[in-house]
PDB file of N, CA and C in Angstrom:
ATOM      1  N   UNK A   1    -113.837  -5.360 151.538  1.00  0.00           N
ATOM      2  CA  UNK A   1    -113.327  -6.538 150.853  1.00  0.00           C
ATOM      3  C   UNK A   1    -112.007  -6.220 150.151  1.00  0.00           C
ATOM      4  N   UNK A   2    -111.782  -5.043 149.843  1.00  0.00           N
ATOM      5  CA  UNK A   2    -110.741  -4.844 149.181  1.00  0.00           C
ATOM      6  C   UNK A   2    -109.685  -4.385 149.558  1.00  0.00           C
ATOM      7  N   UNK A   3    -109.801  -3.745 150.595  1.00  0.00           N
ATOM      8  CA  UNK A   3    -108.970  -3.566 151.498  1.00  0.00           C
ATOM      9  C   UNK A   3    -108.539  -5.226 152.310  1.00  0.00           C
ATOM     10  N   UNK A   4    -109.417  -5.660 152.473  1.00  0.00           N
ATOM     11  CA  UNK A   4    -108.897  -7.435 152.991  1.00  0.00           C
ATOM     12  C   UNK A   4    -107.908  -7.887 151.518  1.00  0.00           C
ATOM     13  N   UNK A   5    -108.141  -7.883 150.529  1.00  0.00           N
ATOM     14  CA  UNK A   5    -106.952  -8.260 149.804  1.00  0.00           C
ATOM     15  C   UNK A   5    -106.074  -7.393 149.735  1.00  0.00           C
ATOM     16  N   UNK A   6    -105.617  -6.529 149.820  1.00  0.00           N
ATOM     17  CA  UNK A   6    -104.936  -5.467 149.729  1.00  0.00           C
ATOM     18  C   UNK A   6    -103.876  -5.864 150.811  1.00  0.00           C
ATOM     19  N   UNK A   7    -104.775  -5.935 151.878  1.00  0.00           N
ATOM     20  CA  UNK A   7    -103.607  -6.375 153.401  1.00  0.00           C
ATOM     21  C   UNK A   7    -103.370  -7.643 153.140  1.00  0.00           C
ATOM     22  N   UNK A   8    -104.156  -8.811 152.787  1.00  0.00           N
ATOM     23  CA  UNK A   8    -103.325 -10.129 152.416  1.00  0.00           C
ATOM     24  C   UNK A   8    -102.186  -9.710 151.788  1.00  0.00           C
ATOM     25  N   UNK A   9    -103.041  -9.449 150.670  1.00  0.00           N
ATOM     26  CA  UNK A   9    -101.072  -9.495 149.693  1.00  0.00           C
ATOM     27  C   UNK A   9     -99.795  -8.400 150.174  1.00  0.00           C
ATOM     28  N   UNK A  10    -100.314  -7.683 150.943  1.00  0.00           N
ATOM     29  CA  UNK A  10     -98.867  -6.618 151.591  1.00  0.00           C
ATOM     30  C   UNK A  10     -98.625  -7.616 152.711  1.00  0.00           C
ATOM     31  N   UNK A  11     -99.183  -8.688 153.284  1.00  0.00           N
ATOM     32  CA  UNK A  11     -98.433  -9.896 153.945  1.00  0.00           C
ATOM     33  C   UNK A  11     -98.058 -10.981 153.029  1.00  0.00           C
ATOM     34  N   UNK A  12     -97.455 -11.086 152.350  1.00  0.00           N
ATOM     35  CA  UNK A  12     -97.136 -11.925 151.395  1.00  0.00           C
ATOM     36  C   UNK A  12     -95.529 -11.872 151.557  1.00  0.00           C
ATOM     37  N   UNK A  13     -94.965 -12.624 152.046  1.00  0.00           N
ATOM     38  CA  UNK A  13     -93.669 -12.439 152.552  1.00  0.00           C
ATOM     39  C   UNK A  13     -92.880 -13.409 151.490  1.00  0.00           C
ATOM     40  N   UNK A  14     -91.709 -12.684 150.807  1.00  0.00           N
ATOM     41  CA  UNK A  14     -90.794 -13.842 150.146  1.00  0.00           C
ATOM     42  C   UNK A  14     -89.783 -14.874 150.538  1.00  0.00           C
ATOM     43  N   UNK A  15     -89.552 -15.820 150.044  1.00  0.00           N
ATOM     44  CA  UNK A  15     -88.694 -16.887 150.732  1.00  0.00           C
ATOM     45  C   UNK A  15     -87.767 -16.579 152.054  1.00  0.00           C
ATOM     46  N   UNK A  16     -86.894 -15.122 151.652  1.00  0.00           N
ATOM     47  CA  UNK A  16     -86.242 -14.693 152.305  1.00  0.00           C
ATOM     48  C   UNK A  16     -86.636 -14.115 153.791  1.00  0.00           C
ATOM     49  N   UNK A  17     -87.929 -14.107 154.200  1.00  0.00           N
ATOM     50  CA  UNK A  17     -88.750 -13.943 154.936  1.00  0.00           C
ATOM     51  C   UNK A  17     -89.497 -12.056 155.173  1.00  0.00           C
ATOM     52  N   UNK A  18     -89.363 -11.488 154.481  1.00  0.00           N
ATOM     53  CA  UNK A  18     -89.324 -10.206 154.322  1.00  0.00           C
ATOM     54  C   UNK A  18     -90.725 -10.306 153.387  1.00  0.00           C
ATOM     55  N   UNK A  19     -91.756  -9.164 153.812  1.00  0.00           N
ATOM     56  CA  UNK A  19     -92.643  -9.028 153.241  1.00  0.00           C
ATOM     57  C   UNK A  19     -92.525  -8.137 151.970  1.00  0.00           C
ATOM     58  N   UNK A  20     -93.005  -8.692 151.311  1.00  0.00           N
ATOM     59  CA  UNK A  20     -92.821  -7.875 149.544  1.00  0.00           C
ATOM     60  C   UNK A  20     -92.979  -6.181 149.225  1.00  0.00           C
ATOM     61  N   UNK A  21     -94.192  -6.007 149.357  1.00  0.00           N
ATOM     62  CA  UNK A  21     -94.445  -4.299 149.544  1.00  0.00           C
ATOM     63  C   UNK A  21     -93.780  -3.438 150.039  1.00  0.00           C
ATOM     64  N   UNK A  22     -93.657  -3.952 151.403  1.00  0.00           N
ATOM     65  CA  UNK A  22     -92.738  -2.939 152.708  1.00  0.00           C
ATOM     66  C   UNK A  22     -91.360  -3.069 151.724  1.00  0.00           C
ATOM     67  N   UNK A  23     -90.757  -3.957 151.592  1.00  0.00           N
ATOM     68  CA  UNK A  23     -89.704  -4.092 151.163  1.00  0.00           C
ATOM     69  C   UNK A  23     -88.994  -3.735 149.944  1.00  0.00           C
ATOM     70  N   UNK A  24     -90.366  -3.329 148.980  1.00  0.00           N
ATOM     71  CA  UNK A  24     -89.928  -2.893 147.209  1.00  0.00           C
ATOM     72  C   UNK A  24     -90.114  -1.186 147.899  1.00  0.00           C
ATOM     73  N   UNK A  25     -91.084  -0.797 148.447  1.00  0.00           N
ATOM     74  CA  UNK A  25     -91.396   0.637 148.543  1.00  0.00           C
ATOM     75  C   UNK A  25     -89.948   1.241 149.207  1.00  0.00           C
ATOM     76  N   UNK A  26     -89.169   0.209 150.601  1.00  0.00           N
ATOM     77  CA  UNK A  26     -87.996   0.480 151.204  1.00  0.00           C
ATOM     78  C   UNK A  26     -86.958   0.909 150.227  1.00  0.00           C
ATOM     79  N   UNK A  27     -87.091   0.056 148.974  1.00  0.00           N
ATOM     80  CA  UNK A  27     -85.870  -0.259 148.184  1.00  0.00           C
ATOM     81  C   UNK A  27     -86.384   0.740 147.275  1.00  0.00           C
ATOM     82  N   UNK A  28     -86.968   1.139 147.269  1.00  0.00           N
ATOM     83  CA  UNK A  28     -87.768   2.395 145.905  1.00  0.00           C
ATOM     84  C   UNK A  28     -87.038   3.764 146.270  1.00  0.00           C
ATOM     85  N   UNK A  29     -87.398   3.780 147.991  1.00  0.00           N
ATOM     86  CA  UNK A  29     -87.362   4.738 148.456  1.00  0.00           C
ATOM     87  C   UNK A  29     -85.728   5.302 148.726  1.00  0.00           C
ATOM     88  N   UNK A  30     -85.389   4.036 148.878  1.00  0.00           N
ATOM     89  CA  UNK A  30     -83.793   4.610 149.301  1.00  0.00           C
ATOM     90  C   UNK A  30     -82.970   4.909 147.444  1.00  0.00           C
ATOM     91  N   UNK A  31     -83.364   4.110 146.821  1.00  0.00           N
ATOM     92  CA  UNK A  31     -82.885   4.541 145.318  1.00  0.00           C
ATOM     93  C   UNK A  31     -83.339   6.094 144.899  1.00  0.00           C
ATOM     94  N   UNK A  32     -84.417   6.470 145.282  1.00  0.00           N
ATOM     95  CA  UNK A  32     -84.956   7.651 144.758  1.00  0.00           C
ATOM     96  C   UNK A  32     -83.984   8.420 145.755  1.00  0.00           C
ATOM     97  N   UNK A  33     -84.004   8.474 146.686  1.00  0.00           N
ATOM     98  CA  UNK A  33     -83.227   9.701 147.740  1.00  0.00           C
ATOM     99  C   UNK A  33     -81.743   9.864 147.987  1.00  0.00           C
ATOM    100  N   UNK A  34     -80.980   8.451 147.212  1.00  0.00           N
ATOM    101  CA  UNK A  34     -79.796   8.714 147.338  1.00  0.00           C
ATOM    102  C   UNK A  34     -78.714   9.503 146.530  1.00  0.00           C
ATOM    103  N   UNK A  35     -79.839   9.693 145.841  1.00  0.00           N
ATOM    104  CA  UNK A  35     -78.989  10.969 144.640  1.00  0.00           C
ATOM    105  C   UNK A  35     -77.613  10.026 143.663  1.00  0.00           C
ATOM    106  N   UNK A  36     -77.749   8.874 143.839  1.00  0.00           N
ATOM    107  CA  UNK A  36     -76.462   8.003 142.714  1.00  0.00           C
ATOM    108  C   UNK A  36     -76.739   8.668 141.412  1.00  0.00           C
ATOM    109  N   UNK A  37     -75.708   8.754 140.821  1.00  0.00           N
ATOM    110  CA  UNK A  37     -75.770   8.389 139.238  1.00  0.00           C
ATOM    111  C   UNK A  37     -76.787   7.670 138.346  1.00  0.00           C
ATOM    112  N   UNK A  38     -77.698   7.621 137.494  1.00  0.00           N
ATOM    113  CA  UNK A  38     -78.279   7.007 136.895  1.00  0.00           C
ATOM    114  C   UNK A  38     -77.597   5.931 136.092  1.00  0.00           C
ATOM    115  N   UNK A  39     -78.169   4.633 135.599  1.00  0.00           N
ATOM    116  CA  UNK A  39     -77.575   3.792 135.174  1.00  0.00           C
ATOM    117  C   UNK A  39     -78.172   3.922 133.411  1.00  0.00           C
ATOM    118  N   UNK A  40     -77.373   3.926 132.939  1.00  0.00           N
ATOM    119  CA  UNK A  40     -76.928   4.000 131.432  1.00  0.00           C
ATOM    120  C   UNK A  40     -77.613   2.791 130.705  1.00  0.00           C
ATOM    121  N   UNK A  41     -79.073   2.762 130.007  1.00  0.00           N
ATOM    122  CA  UNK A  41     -79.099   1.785 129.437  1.00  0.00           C
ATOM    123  C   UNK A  41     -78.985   1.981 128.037  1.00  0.00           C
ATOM    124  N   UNK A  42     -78.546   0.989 127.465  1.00  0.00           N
ATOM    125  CA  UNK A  42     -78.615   1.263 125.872  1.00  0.00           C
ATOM    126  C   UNK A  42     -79.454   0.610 124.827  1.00  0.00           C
ATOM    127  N   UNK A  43     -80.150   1.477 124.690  1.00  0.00           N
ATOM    128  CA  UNK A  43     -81.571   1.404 124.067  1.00  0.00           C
ATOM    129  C   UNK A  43     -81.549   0.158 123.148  1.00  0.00           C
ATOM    130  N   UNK A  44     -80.613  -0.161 121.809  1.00  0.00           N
ATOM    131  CA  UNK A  44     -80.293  -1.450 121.811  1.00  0.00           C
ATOM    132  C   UNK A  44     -80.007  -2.699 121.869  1.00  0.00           C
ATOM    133  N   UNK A  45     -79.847  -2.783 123.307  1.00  0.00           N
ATOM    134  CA  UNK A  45     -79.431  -3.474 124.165  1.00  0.00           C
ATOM    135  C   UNK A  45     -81.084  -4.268 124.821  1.00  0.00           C
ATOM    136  N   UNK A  46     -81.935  -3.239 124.491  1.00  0.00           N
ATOM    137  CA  UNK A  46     -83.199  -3.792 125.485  1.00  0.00           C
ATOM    138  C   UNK A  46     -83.913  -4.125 124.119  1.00  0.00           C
ATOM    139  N   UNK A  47     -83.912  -2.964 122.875  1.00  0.00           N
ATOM    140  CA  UNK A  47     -85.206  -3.710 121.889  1.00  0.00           C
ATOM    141  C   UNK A  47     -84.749  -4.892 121.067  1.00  0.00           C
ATOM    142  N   UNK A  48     -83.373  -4.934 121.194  1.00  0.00           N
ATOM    143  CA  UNK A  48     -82.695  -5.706 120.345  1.00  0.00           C
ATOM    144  C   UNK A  48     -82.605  -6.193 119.307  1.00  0.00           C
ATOM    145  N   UNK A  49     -82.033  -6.946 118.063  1.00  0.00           N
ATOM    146  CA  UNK A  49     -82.266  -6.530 116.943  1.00  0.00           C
ATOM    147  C   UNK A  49     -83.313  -6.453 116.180  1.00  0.00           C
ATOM    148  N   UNK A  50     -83.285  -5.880 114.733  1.00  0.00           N
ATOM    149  CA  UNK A  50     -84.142  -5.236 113.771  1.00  0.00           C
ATOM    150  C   UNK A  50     -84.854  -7.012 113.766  1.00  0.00           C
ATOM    151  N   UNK A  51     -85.787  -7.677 113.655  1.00  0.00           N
ATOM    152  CA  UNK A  51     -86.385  -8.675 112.791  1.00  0.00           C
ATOM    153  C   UNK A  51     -86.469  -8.154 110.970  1.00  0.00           C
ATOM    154  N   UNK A  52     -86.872  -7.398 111.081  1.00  0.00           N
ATOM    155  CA  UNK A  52     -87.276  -6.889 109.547  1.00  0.00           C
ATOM    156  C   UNK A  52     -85.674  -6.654 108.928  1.00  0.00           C
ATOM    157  N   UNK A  53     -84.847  -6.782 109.569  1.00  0.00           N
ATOM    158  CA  UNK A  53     -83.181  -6.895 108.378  1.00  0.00           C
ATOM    159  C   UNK A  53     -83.074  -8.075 108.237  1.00  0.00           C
ATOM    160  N   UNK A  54     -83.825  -9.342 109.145  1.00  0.00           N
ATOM    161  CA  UNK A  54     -82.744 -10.470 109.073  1.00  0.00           C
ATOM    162  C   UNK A  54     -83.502 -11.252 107.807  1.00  0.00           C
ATOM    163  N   UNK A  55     -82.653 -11.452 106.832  1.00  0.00           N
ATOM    164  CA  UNK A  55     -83.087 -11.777 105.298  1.00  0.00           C
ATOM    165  C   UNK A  55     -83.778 -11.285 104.147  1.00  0.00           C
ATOM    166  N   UNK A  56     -82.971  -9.948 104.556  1.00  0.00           N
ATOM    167  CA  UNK A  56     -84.467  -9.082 103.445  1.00  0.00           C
ATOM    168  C   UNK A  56     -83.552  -8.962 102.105  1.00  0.00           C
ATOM    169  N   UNK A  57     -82.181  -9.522 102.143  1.00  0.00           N
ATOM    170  CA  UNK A  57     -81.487  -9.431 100.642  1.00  0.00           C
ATOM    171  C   UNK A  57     -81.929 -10.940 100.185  1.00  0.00           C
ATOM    172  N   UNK A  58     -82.559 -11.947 100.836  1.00  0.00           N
ATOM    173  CA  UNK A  58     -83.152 -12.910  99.979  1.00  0.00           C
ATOM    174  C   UNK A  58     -84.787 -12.566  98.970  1.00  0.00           C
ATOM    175  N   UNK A  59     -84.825 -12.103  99.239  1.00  0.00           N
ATOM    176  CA  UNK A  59     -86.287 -11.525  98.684  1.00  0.00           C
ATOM    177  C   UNK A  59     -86.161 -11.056  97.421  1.00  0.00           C
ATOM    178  N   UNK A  60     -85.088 -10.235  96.914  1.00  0.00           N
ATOM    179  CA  UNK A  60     -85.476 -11.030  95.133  1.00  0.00           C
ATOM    180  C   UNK A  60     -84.912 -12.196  94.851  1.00  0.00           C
ATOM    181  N   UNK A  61     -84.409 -12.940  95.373  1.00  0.00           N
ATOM    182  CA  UNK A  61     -84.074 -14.345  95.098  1.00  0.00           C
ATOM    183  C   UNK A  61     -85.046 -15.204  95.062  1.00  0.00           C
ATOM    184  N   UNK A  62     -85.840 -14.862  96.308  1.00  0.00           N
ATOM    185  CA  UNK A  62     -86.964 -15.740  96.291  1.00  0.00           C
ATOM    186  C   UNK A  62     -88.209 -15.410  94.737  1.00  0.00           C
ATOM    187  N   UNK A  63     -88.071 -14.012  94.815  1.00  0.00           N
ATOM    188  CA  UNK A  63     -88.774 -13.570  93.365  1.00  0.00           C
ATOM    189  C   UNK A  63     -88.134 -14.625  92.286  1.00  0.00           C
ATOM    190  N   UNK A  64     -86.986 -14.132  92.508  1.00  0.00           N
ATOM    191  CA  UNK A  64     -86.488 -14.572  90.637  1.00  0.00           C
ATOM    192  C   UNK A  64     -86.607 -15.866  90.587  1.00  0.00           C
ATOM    193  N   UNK A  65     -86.862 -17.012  91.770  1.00  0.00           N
ATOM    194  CA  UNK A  65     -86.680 -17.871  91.843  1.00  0.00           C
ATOM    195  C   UNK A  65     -87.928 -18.431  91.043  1.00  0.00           C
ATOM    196  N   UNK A  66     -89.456 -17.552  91.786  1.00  0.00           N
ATOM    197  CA  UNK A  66     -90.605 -18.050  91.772  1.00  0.00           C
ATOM    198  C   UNK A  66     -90.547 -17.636  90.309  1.00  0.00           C
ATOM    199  N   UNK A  67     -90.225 -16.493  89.732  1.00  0.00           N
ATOM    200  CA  UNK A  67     -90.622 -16.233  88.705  1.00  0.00           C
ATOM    201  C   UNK A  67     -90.227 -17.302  87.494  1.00  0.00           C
ATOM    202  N   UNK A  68     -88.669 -17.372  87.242  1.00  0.00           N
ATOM    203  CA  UNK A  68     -88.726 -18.739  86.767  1.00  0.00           C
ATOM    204  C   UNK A  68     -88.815 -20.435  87.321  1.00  0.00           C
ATOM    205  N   UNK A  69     -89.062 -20.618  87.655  1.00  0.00           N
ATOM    206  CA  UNK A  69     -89.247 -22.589  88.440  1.00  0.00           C
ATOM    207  C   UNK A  69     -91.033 -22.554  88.430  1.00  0.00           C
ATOM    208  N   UNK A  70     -91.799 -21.341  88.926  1.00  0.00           N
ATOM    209  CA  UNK A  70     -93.037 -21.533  88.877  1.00  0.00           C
ATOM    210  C   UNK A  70     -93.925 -21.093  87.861  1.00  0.00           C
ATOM    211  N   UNK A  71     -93.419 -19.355  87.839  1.00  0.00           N
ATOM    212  CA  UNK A  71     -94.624 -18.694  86.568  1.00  0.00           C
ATOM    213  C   UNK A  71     -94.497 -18.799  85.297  1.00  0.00           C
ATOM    214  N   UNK A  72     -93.154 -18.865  84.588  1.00  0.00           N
ATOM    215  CA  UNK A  72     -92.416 -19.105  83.433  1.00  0.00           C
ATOM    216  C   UNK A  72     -93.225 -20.431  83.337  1.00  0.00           C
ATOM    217  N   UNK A  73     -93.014 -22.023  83.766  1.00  0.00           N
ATOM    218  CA  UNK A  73     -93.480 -23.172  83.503  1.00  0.00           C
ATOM    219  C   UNK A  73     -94.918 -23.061  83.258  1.00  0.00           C
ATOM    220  N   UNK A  74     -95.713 -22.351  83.806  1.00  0.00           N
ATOM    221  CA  UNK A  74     -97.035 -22.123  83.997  1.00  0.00           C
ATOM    222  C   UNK A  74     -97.193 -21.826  82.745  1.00  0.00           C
ATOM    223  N   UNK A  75     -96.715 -20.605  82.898  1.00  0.00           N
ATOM    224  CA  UNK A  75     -97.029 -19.729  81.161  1.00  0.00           C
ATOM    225  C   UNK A  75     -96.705 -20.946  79.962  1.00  0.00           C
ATOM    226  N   UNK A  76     -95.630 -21.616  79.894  1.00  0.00           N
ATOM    227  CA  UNK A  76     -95.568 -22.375  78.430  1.00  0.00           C
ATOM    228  C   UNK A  76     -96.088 -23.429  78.644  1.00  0.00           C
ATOM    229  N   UNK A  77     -96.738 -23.995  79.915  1.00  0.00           N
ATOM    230  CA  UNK A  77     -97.760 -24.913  79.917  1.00  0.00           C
ATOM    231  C   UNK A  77     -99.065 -24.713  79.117  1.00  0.00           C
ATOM    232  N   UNK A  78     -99.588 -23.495  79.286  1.00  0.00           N
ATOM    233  CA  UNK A  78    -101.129 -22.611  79.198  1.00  0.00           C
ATOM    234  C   UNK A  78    -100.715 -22.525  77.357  1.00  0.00           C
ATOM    235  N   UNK A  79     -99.471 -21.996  77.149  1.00  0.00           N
ATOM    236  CA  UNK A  79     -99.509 -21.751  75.744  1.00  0.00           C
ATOM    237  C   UNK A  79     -99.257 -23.286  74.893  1.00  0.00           C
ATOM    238  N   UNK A  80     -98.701 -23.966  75.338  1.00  0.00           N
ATOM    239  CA  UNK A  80     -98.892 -25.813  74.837  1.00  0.00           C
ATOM    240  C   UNK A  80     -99.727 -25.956  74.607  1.00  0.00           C
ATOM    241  N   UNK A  81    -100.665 -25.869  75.509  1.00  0.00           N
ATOM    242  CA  UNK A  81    -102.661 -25.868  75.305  1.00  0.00           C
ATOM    243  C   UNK A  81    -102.748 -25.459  74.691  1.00  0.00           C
ATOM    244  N   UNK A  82    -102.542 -24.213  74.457  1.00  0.00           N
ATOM    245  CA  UNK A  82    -103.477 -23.403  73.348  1.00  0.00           C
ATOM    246  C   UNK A  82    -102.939 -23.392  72.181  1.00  0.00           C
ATOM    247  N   UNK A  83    -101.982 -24.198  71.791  1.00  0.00           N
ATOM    248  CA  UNK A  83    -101.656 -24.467  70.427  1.00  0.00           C
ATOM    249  C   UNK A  83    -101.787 -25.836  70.198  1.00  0.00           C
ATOM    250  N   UNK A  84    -102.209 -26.989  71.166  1.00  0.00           N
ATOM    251  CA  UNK A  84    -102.968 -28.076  70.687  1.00  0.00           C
ATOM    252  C   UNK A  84    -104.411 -27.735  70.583  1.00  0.00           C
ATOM    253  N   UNK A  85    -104.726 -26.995  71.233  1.00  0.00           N
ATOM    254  CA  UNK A  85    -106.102 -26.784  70.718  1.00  0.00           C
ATOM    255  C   UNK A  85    -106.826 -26.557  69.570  1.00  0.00           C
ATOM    256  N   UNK A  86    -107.489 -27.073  69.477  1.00  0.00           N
ATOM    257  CA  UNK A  86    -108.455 -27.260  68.019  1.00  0.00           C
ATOM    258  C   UNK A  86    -109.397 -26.022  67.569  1.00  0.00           C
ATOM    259  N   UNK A  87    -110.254 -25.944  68.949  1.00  0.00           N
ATOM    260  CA  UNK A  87    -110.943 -24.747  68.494  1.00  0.00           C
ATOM    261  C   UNK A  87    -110.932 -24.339  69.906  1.00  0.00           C
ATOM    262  N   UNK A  88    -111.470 -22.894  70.017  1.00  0.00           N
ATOM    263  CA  UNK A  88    -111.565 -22.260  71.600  1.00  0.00           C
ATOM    264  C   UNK A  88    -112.832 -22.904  72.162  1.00  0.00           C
ATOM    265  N   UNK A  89    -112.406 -23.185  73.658  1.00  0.00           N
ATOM    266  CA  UNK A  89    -113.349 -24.014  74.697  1.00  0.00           C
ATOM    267  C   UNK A  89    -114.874 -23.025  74.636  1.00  0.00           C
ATOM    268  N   UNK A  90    -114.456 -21.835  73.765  1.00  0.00           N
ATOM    269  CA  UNK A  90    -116.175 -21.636  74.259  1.00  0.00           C
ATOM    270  C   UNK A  90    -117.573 -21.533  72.806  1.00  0.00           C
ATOM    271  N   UNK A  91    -116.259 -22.348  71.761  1.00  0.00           N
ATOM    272  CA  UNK A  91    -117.164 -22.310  70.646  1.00  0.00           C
ATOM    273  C   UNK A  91    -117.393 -24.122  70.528  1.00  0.00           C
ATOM    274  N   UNK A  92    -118.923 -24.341  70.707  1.00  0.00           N
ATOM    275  CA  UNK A  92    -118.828 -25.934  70.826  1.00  0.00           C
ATOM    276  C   UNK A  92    -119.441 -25.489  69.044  1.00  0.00           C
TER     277      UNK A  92
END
């Protein structure tokens, strides 16, 4: 059975009418034996850029931001309370 797929798909011929296998192993084979020059890739070029640089000088901005607009308001909210307060919530 596996050999029956095996030979299907090595008949699997591309548009161009040339069967796929025969034809990558041809092209494998003549690259490996012709002794050319290797082609130069640049490692950069393929992982391409950093994700982790793009905006990392906003990040105490975003701090200082949260710290005052959100936690600052919080805090003199909590202390408003607790100087209208009458007595503490856990002495009835």
């Amino acid at each position: 059975m596996l050999s029956f797929l095996v030979l299907r798909y090595a008949l699997v011929v591309l548009p161009d009418g040339t069967a796929w296998i025969p034809h990558l192993v041809k092209t494998i084979t003549e690259a490996v034996l012709n002794g050319s020059e290797p082609i130069f890739v640049d490692k950069k070029l393929i992982e391409g850029p950093n994700p982790n640089d793009r905006g990392k000088f906003l990040i105490p901005l975003l701090f200082a931001f949260q710290f005052f607009f959100v936690v600052k308001p919080i805090e003199r909210a909590i202390k408003k309370d607790i100087a209208k307060e009458s007595r503490k919530s856990w002495e009835k």
